[in-house]
Protein backbone atom coordinates (compact mmCIF):
# COMPACT_ATOMS: atom_id res chain seq x y z
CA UNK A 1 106.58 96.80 63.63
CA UNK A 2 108.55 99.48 64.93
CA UNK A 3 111.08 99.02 67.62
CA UNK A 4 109.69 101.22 70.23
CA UNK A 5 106.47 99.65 69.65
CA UNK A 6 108.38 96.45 69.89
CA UNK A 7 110.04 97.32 73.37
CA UNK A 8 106.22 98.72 74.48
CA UNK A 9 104.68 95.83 73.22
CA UNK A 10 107.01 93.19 75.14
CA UNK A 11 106.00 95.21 78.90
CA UNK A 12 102.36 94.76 78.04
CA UNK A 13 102.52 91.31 76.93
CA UNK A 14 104.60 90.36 79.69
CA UNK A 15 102.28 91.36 82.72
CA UNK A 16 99.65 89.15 81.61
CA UNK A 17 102.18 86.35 82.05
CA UNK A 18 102.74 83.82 84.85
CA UNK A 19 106.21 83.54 86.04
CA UNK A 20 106.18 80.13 84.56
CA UNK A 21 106.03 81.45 81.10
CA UNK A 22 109.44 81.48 80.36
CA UNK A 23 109.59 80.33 76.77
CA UNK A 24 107.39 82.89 75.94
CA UNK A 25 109.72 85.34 78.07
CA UNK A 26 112.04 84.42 76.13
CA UNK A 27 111.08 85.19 72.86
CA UNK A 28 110.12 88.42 74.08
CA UNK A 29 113.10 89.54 75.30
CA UNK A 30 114.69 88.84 72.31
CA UNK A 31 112.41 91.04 70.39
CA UNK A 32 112.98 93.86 72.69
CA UNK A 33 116.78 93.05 71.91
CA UNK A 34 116.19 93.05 68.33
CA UNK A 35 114.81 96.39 68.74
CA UNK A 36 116.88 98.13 70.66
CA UNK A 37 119.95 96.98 68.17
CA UNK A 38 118.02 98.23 65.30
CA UNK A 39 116.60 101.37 67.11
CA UNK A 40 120.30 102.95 68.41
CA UNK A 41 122.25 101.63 65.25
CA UNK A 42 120.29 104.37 62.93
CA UNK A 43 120.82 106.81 65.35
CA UNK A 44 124.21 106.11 66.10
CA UNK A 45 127.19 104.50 64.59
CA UNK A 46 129.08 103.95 67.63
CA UNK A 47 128.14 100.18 68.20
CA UNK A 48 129.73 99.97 71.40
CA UNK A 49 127.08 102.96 72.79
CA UNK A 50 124.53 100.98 70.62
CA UNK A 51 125.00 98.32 72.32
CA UNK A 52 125.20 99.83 75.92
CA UNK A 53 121.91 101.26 75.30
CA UNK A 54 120.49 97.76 74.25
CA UNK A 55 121.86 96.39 77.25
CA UNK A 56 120.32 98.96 79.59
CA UNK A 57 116.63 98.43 77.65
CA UNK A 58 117.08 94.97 78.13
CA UNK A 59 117.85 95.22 81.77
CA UNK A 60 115.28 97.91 82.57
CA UNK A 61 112.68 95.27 80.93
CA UNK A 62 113.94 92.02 83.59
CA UNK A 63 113.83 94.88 86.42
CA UNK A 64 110.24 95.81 85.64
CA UNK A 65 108.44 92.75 84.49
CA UNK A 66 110.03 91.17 87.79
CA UNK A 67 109.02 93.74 89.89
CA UNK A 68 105.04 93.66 87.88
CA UNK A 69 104.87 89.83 88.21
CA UNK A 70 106.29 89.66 91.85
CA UNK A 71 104.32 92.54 93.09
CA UNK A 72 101.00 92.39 90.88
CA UNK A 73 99.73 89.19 92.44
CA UNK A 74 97.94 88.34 95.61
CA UNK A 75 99.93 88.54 98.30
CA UNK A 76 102.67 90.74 96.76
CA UNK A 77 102.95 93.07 99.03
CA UNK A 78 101.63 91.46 102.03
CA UNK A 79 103.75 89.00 101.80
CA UNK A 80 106.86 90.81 101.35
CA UNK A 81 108.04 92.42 104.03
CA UNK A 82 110.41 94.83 102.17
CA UNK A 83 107.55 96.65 100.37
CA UNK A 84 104.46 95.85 103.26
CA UNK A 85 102.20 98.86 103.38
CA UNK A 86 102.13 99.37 106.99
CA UNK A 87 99.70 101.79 109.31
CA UNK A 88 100.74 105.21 108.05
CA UNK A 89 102.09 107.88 110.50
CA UNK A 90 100.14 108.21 113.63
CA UNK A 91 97.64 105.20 112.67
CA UNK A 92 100.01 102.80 113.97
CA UNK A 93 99.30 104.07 117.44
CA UNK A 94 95.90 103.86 116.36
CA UNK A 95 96.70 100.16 115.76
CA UNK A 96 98.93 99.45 118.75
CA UNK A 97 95.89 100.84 120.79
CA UNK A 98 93.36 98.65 119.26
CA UNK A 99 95.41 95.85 119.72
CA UNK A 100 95.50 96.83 123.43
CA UNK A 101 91.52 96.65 123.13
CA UNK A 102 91.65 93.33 121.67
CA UNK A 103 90.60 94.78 118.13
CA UNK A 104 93.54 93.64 116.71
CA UNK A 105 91.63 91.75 113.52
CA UNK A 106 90.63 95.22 112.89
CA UNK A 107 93.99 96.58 112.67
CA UNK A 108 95.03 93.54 110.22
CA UNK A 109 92.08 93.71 108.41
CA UNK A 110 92.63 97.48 107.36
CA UNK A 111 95.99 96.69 106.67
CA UNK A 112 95.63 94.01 104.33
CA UNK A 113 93.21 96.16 102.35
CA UNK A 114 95.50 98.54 101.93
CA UNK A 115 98.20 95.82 100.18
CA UNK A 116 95.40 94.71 98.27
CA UNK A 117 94.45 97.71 96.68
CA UNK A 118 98.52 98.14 95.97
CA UNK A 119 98.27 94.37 94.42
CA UNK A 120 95.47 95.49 92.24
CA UNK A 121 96.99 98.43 90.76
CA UNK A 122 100.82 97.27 89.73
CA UNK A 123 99.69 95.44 86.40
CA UNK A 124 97.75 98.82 84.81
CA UNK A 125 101.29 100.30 84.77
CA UNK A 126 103.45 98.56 82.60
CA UNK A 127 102.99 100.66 79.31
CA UNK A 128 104.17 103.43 80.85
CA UNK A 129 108.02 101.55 81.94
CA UNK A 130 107.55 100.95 78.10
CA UNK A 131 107.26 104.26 77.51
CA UNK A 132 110.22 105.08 79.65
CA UNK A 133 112.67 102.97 78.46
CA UNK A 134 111.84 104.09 74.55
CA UNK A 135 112.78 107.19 75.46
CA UNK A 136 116.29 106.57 76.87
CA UNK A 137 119.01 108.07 75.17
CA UNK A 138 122.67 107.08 74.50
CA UNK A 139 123.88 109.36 76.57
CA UNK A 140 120.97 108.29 79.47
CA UNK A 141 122.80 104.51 79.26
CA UNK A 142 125.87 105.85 79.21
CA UNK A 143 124.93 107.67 82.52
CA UNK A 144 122.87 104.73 84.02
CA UNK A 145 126.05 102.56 83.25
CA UNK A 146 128.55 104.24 84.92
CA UNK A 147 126.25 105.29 87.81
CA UNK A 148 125.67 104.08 91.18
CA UNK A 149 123.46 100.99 92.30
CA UNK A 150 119.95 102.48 91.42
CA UNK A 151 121.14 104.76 88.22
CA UNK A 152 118.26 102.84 86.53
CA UNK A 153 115.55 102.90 89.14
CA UNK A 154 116.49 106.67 89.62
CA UNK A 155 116.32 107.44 85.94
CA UNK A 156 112.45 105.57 85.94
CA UNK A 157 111.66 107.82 88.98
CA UNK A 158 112.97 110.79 86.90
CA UNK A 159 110.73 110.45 83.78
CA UNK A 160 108.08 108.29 84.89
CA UNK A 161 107.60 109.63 88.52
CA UNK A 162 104.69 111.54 87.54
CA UNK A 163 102.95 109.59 85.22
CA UNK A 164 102.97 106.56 87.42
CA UNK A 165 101.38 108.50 90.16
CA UNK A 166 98.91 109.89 87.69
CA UNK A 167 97.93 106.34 86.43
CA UNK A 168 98.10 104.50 89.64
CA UNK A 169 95.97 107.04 91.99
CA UNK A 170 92.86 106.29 90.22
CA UNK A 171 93.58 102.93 90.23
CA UNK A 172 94.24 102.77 94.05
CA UNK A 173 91.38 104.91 94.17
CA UNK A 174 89.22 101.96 92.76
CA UNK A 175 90.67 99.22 94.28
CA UNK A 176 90.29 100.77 97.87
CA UNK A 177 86.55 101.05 97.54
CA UNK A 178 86.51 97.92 95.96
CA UNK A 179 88.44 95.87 98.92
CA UNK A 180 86.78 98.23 101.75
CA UNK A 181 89.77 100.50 102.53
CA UNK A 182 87.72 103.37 103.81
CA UNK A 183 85.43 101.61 105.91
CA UNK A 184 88.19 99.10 107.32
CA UNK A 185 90.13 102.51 108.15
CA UNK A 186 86.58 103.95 109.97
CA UNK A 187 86.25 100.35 112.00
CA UNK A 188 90.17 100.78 112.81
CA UNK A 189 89.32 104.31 114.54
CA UNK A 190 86.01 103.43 115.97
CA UNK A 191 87.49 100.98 117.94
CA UNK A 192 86.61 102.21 120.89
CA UNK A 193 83.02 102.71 120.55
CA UNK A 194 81.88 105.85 121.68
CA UNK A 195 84.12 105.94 125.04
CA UNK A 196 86.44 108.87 125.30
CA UNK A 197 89.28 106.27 124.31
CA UNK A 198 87.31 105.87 120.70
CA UNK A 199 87.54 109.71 120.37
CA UNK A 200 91.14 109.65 121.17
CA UNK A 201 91.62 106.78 118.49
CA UNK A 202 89.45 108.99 115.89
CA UNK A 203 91.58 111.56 116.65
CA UNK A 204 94.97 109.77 116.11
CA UNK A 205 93.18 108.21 113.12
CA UNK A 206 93.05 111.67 111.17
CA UNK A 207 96.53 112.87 112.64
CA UNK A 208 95.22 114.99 115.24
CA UNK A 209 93.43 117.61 112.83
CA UNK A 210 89.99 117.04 111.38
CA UNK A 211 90.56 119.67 109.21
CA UNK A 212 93.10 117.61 107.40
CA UNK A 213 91.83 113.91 107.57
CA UNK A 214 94.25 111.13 106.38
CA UNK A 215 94.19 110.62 102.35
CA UNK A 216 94.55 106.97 102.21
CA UNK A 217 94.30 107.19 98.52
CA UNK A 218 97.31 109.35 98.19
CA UNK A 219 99.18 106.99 100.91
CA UNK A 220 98.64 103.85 99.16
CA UNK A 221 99.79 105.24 96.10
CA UNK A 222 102.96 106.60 97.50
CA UNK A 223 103.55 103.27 98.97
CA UNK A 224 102.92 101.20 95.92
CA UNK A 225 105.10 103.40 93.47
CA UNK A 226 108.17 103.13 96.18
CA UNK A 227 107.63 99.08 96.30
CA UNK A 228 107.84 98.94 92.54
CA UNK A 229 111.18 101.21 92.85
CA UNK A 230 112.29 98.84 95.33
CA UNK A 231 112.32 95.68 93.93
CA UNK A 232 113.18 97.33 90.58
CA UNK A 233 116.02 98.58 92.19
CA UNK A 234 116.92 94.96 93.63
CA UNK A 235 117.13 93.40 89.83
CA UNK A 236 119.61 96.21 88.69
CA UNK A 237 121.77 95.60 91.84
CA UNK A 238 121.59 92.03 91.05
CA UNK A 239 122.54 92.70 87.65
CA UNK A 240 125.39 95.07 87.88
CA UNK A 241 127.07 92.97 90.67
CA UNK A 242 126.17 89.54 90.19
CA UNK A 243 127.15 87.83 87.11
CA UNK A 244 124.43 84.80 87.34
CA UNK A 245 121.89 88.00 87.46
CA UNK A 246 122.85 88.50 83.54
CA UNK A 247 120.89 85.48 81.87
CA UNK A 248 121.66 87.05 78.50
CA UNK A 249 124.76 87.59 76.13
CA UNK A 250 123.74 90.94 75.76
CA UNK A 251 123.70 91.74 79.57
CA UNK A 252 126.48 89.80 80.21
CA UNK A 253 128.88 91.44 77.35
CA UNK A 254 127.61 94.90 78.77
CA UNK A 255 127.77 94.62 82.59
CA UNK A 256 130.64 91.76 82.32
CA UNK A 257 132.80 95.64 80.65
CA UNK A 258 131.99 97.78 83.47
């Protein structure tokens, strides 16, 4: 097998996995290790860059499958309140009226729906982190080692920004039909019947312009991508400045240098 098929293989194998699974983890990991070692050393006889680069692979892999497995589950978002979708722009005065109107299941039901949708779409997306770390570069780990906090997360934003959002907006696309976004969001705004209060809630629903109505699609997408940055972006912090983060020899011999 070849290594970047290797390090691709280990993201896709991995978000089918419970947490539990750590044996299995395990064994993974060290095939993505493997890889990495065998990838760089052909391409470069510097070991010390080969192994930076190994290092980086390896901790790009415990930031994303954490992020997939914490995040890809029920309750992943919702339950977190650091990546929560909440009511977007003017729709939470939408919501804080409803509330006023005692429709506040409304406003919680189209909120959930929204995490849901987010829940359903982080697993379809791990292939393409694969893809991202095979193409790092020495002189990418060089730079995402001697960069700031969220060098890594930054680099995945750079060259897998767009794909992400290409695979995930068809996703959320599906999963918001499927869990009842659309009509949850058209309860939310018809709160108030057909008073002149409902009008003013339809209004505020669609930002004040009918002319540009509220994509949720696009919103929940936005939102999802910038949860998985975030808690990506938590495991490299972790890793870079706490030494029980680095459960490996590899990421402890390269982080332990910096």
């Amino acid at each position: 097998m070849r290594p970047q098929t290797a390090c691709l293989g280990f993201l896709l194998a991995i978000a089918a996995l419970p947490a539990a699974a750590g044996g299995q983890f395990d064994d993974l990991l060290k095939q993505l290790k493997q890889g990495s070692h065998a990838t760089n050393t052909t391409r470069a006889a510097n070991l010390p860059s080969s192994d930076i680069a190994a290092g980086l692979k390896e901790a790009l892999a415990k930031g994303t499958t954490h992020a997939i497995n914490e995040l890809g589950r029920t309750d992943g978002f919702w339950g977190n309140a650091k990546v929560r979708i909440p009511l977007p722009g003017k729709l939470k005065q939408v919501g804080d009226l409803a509330r006023q109107l005692g429709q506040g299941d409304k406003v919680d039901a189209f909120e959930l729906s929204m995490n849901r949708a987010a829940e359903k779409a982080v697993p379809q997306v791990a292939d393409i982190f694969g893809d991202a770390i095979r193409k790092m570069t020495l002189q990418d780990a060089r730079g995402i080692l001697t960069g700031g906090d969220h060098a890594a997360t930054d680099f995945f934003r750079r060259v897998a920004g767009d794909a992400l959002t290409a695979r995930i907006h068809p996703i959320v696309a599906e999963a918001t039909d499927r869990v009842g976004v659309t009509q949850k969001y058209k309860a939310l705004t018809a709160a108030g019947g057909g008073s002149g209060l409902g009008n003013v809630l339809g209004a505020l629903g669609n930002g004040g312009d009918k002319r540009n109505p509220l994509d949720l699609d696009d919103y929940v997408t936005e939102q999802t991508l910038d949860g998985l940055f975030t808690m990506i972006g938590e495991q490299e912090q972790a890793i870079r400045k706490n030494p029980a983060a680095r459960t490996t020899d590899l990421l402890k011999k390269v982080f332990g240098s910096r």
